[in-house]
N, C-alpha and C. Protein backbone atom coordinates (compact mmCIF):
# COMPACT_ATOMS: atom_id res chain seq x y z
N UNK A 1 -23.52 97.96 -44.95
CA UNK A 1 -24.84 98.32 -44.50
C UNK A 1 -25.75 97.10 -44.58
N UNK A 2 -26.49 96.65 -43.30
CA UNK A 2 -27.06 95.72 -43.74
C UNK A 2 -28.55 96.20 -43.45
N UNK A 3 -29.15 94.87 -44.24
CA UNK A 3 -30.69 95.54 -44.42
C UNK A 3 -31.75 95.12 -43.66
N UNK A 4 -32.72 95.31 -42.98
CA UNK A 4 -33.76 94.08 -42.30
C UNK A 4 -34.49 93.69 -42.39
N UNK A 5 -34.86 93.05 -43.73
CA UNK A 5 -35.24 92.51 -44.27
C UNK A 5 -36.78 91.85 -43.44
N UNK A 6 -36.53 91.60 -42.74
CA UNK A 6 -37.91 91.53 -41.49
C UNK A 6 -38.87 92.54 -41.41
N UNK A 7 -38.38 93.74 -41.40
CA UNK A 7 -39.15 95.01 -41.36
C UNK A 7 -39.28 95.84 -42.61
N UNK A 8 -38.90 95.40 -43.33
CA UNK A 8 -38.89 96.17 -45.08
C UNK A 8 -39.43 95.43 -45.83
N UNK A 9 -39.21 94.03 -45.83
CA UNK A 9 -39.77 93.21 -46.70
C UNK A 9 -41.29 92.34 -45.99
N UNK A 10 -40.47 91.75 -45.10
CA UNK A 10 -42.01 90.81 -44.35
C UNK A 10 -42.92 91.65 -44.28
N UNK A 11 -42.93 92.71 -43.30
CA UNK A 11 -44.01 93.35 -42.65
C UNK A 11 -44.79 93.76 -43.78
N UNK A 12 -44.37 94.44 -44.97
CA UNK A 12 -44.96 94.46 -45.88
C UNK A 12 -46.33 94.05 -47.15
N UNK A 13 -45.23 92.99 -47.18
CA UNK A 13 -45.86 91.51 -47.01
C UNK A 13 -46.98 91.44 -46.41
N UNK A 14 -47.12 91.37 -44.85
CA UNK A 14 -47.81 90.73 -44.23
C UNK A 14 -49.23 91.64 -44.36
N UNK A 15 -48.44 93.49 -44.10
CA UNK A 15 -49.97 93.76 -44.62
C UNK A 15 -50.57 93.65 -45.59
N UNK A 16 -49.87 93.51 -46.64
CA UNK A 16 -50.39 94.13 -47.78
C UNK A 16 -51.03 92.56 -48.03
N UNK A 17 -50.81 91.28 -48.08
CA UNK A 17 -51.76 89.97 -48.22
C UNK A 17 -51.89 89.05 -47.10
N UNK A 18 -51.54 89.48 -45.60
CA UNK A 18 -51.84 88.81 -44.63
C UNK A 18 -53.13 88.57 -44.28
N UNK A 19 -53.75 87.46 -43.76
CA UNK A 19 -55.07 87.60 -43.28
C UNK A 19 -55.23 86.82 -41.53
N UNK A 20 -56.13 86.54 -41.08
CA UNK A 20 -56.18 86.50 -40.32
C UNK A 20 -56.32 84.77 -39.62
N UNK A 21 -55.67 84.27 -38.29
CA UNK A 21 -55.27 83.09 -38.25
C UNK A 21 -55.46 83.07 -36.97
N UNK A 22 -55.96 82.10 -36.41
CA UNK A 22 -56.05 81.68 -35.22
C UNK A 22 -55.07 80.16 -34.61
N UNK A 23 -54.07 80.40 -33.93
CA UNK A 23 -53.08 79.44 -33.65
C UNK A 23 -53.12 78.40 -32.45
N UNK A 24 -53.95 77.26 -32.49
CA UNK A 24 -54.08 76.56 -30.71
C UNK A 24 -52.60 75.59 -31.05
N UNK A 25 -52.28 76.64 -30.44
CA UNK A 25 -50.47 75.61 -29.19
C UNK A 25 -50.48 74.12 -28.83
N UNK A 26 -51.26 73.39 -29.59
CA UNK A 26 -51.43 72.00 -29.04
C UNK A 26 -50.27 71.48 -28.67
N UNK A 27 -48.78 71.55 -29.74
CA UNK A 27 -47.86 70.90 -29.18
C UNK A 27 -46.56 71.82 -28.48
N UNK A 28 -46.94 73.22 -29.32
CA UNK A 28 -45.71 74.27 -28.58
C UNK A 28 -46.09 74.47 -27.46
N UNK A 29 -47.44 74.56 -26.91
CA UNK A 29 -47.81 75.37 -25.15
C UNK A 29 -48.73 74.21 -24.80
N UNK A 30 -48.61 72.86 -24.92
CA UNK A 30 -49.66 72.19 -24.02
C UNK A 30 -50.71 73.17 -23.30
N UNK A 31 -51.64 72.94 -23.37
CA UNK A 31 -52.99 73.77 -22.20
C UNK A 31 -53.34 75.15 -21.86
N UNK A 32 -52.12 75.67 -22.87
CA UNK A 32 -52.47 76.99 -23.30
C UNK A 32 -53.22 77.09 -23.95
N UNK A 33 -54.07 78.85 -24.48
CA UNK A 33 -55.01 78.78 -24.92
C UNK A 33 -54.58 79.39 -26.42
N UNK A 34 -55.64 79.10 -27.39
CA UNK A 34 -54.77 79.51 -28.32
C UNK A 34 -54.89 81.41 -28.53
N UNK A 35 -53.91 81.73 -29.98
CA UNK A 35 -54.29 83.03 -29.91
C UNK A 35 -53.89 83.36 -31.44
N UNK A 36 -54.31 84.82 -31.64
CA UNK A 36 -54.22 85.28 -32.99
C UNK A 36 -53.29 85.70 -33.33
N UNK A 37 -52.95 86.11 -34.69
CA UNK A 37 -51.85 86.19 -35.43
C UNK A 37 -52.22 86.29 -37.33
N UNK A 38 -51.12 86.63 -37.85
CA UNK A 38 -51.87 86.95 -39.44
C UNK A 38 -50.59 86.33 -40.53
N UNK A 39 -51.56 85.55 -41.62
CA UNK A 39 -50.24 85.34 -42.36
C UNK A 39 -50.13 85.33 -43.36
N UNK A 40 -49.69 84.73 -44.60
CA UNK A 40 -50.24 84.90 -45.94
C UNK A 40 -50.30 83.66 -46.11
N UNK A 41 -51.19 82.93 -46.85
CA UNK A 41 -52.01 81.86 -46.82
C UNK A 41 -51.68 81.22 -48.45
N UNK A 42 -51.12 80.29 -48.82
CA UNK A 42 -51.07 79.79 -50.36
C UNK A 42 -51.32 78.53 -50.24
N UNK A 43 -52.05 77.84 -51.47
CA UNK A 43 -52.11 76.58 -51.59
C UNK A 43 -52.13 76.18 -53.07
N UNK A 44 -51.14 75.27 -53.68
CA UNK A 44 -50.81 75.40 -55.03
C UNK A 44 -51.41 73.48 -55.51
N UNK A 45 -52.03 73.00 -56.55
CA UNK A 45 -52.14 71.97 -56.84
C UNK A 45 -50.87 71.49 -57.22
N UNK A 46 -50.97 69.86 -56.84
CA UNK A 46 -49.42 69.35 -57.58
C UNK A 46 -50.53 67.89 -57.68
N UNK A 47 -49.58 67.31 -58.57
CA UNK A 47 -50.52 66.09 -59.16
C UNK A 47 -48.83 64.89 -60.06
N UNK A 48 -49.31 64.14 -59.11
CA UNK A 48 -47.88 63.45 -59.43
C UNK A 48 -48.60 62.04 -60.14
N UNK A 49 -47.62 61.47 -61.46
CA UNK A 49 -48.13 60.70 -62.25
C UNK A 49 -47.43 59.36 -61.45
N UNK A 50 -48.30 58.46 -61.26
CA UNK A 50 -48.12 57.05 -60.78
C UNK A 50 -47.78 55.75 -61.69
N UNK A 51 -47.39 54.69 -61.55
CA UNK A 51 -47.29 53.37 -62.47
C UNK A 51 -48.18 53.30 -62.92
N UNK A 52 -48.56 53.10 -64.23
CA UNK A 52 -49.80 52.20 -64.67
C UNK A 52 -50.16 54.00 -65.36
N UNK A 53 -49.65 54.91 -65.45
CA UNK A 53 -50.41 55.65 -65.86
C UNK A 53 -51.44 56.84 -64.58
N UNK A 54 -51.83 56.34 -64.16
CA UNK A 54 -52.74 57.04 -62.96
C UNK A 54 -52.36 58.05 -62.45
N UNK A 55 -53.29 58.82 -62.47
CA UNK A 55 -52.85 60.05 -61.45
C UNK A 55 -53.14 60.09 -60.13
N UNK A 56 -51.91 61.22 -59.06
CA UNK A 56 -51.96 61.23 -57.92
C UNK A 56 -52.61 62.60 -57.63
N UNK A 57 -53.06 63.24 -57.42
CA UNK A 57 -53.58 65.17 -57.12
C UNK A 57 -53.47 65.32 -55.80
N UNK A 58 -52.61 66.29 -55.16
CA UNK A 58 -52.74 66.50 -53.77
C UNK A 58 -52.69 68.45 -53.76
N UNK A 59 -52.35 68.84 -52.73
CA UNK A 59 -52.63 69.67 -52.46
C UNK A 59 -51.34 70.55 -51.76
N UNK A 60 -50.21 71.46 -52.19
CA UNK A 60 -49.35 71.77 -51.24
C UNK A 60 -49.73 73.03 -50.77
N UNK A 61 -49.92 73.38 -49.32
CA UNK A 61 -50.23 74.31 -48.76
C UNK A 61 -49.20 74.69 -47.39
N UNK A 62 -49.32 76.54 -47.81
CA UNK A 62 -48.53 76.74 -46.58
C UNK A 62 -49.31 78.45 -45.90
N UNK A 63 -48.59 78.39 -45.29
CA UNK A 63 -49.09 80.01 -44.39
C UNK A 63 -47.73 80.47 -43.96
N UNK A 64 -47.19 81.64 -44.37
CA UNK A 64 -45.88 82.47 -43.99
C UNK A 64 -46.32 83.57 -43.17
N UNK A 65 -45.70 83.49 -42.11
CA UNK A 65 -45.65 84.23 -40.54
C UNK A 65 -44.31 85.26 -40.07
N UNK A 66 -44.43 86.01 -39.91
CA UNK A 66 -42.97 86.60 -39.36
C UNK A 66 -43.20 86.09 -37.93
N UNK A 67 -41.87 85.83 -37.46
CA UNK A 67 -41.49 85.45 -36.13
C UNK A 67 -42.19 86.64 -35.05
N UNK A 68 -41.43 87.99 -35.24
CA UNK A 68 -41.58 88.96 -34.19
C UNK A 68 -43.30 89.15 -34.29
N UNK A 69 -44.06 88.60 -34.87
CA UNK A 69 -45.40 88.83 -34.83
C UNK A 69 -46.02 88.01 -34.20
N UNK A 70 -45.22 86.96 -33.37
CA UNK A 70 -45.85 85.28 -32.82
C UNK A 70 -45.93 84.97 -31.30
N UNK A 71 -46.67 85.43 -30.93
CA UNK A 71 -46.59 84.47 -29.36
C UNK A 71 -45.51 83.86 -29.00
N UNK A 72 -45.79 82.48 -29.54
CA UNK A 72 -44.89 81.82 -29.47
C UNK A 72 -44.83 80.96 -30.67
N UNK A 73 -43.65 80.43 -31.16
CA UNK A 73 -43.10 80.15 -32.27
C UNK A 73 -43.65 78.18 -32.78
N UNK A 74 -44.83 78.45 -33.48
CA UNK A 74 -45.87 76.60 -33.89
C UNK A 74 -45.18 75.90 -34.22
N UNK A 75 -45.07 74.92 -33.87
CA UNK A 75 -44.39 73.66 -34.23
C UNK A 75 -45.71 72.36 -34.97
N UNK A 76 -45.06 71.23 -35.40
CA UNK A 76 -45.68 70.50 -35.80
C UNK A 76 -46.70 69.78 -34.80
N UNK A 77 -47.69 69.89 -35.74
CA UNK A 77 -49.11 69.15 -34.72
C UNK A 77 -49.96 70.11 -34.21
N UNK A 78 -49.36 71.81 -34.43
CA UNK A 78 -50.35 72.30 -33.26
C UNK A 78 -51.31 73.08 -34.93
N UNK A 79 -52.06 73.54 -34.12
CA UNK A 79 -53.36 73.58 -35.30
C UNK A 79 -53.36 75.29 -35.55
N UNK A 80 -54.30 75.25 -36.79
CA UNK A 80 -54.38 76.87 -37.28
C UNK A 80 -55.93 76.99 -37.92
N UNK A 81 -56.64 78.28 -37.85
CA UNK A 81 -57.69 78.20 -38.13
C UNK A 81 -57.69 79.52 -38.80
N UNK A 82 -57.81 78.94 -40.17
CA UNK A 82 -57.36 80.24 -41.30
C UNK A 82 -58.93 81.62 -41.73
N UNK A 83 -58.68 82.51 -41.24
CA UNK A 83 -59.73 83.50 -40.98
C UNK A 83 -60.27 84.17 -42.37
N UNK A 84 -60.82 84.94 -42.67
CA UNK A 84 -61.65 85.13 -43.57
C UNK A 84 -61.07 87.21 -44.06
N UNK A 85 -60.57 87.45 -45.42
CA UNK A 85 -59.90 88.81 -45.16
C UNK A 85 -60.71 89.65 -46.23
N UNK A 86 -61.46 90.42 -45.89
CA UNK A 86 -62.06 91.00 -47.08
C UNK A 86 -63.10 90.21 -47.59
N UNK A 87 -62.78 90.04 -49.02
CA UNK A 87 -63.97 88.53 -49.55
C UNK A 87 -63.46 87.61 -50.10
N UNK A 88 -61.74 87.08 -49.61
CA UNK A 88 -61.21 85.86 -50.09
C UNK A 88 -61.39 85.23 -48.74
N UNK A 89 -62.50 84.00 -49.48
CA UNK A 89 -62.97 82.97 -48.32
C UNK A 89 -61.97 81.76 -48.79
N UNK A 90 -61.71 81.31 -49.87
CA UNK A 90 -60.49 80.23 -49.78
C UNK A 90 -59.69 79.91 -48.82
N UNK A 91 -59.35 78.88 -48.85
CA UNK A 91 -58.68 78.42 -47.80
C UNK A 91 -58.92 78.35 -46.24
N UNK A 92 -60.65 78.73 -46.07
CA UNK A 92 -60.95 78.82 -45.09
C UNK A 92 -60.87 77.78 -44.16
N UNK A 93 -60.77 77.16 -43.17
CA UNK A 93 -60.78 75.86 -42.31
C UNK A 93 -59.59 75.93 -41.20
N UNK A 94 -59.67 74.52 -40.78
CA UNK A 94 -58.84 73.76 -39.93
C UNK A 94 -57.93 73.10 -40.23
N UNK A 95 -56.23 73.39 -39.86
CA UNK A 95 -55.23 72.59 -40.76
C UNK A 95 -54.46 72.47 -39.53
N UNK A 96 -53.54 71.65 -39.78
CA UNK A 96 -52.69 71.00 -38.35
C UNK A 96 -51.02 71.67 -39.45
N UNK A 97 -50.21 71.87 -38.39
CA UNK A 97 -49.13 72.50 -38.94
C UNK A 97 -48.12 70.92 -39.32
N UNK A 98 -48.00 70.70 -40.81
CA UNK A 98 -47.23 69.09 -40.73
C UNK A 98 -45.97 69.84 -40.86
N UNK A 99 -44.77 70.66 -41.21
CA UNK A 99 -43.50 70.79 -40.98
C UNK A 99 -43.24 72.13 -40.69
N UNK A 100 -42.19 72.89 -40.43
CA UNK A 100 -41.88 74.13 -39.87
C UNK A 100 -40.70 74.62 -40.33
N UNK A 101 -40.52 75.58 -41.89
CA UNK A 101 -39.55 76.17 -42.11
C UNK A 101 -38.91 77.50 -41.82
N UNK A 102 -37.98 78.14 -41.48
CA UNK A 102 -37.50 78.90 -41.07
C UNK A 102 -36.85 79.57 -42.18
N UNK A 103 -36.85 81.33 -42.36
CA UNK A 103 -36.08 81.28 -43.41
C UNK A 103 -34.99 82.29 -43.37
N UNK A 104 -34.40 82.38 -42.45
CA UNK A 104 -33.45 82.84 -41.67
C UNK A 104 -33.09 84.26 -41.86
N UNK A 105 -34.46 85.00 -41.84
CA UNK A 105 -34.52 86.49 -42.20
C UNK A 105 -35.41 87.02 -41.46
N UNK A 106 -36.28 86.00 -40.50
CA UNK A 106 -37.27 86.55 -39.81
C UNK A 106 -38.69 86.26 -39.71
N UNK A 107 -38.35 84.92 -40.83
CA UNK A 107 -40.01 84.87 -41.64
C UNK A 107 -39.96 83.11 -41.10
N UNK A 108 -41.10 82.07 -41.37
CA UNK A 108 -41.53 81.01 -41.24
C UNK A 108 -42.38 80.36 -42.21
N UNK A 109 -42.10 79.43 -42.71
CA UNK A 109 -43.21 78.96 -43.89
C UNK A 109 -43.65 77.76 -42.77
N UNK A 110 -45.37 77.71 -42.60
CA UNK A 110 -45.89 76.23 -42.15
C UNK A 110 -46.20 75.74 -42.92
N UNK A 111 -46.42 74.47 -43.23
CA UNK A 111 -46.51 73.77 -44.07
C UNK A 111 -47.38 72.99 -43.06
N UNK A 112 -49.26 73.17 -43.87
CA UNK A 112 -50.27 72.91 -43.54
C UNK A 112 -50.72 71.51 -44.26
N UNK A 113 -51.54 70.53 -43.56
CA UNK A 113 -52.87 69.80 -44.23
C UNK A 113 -53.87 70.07 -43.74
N UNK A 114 -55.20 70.13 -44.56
CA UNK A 114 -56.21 70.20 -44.17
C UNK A 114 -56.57 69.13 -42.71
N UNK A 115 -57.38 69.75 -41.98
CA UNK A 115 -58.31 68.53 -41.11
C UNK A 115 -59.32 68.87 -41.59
N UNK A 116 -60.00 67.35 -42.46
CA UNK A 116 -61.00 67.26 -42.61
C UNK A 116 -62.15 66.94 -41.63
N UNK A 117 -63.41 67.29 -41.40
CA UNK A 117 -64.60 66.95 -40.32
C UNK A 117 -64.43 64.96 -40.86
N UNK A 118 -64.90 64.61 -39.47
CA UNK A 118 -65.06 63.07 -39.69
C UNK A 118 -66.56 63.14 -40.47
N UNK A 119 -66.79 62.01 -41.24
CA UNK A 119 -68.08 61.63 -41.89
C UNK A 119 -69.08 61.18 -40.78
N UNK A 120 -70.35 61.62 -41.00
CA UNK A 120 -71.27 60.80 -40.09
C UNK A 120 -71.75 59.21 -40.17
């Protein structure tokens, strides 16, 4: 008996801490427009110790998507605009998708950086 794990586990998931995401196709759909979609949103500190003592602090962030919920399937470069669910405003902004994991059950981890606004 097998199980589907897509529909028992993800979907689940997705309602129960998905929020809301806006996806522009920059590199999957050239000149398409973008569109919505929902995902669960994490971003964990990591802080790596350097020579000399010094510290490094960055930021690892991702957003997990089920496939059957996607337009079409983001690749690296195209952008996400992480929506606002209830009253967790964290993680709110503009992030460009830097890698694209698959996790061969139905689900996708992006692996986000922030875009920061340029300085004036």
């Amino acid at each position: 008996m097998t199980i589907d794990f897509n529909a028992t586990v993800l979907q689940a998931a997705q309602d129960t801490f998905g929020r809301p995401v806006t996806i522009f196709p920059i590199r999957s759909q050239p000149g398409m427009p973008p569109y919505t979609a929902r995902g669960i949103f994490k971003s964990d500190s990591i802080t790596v110790q350097m020579e000399g003592g010094a510290a490094y602090s960055d930021a690892y962030t991702t957003l997990d998507v089920r496939d059957s919920e996607l337009v079409v399937q983001p690749t690296t470069m195209d952008q996400i605009t992480i929506g606002i669910v209830q009253e967790i405003t964290s993680g709110l902004g503009q992030y460009e998708v830097h890698d694209v994991l698959h996790d061969g059950q139905g689900g996708t981890k992006l692996v986000l950086k922030r875009i920061l606004p340029a300085a004036p």
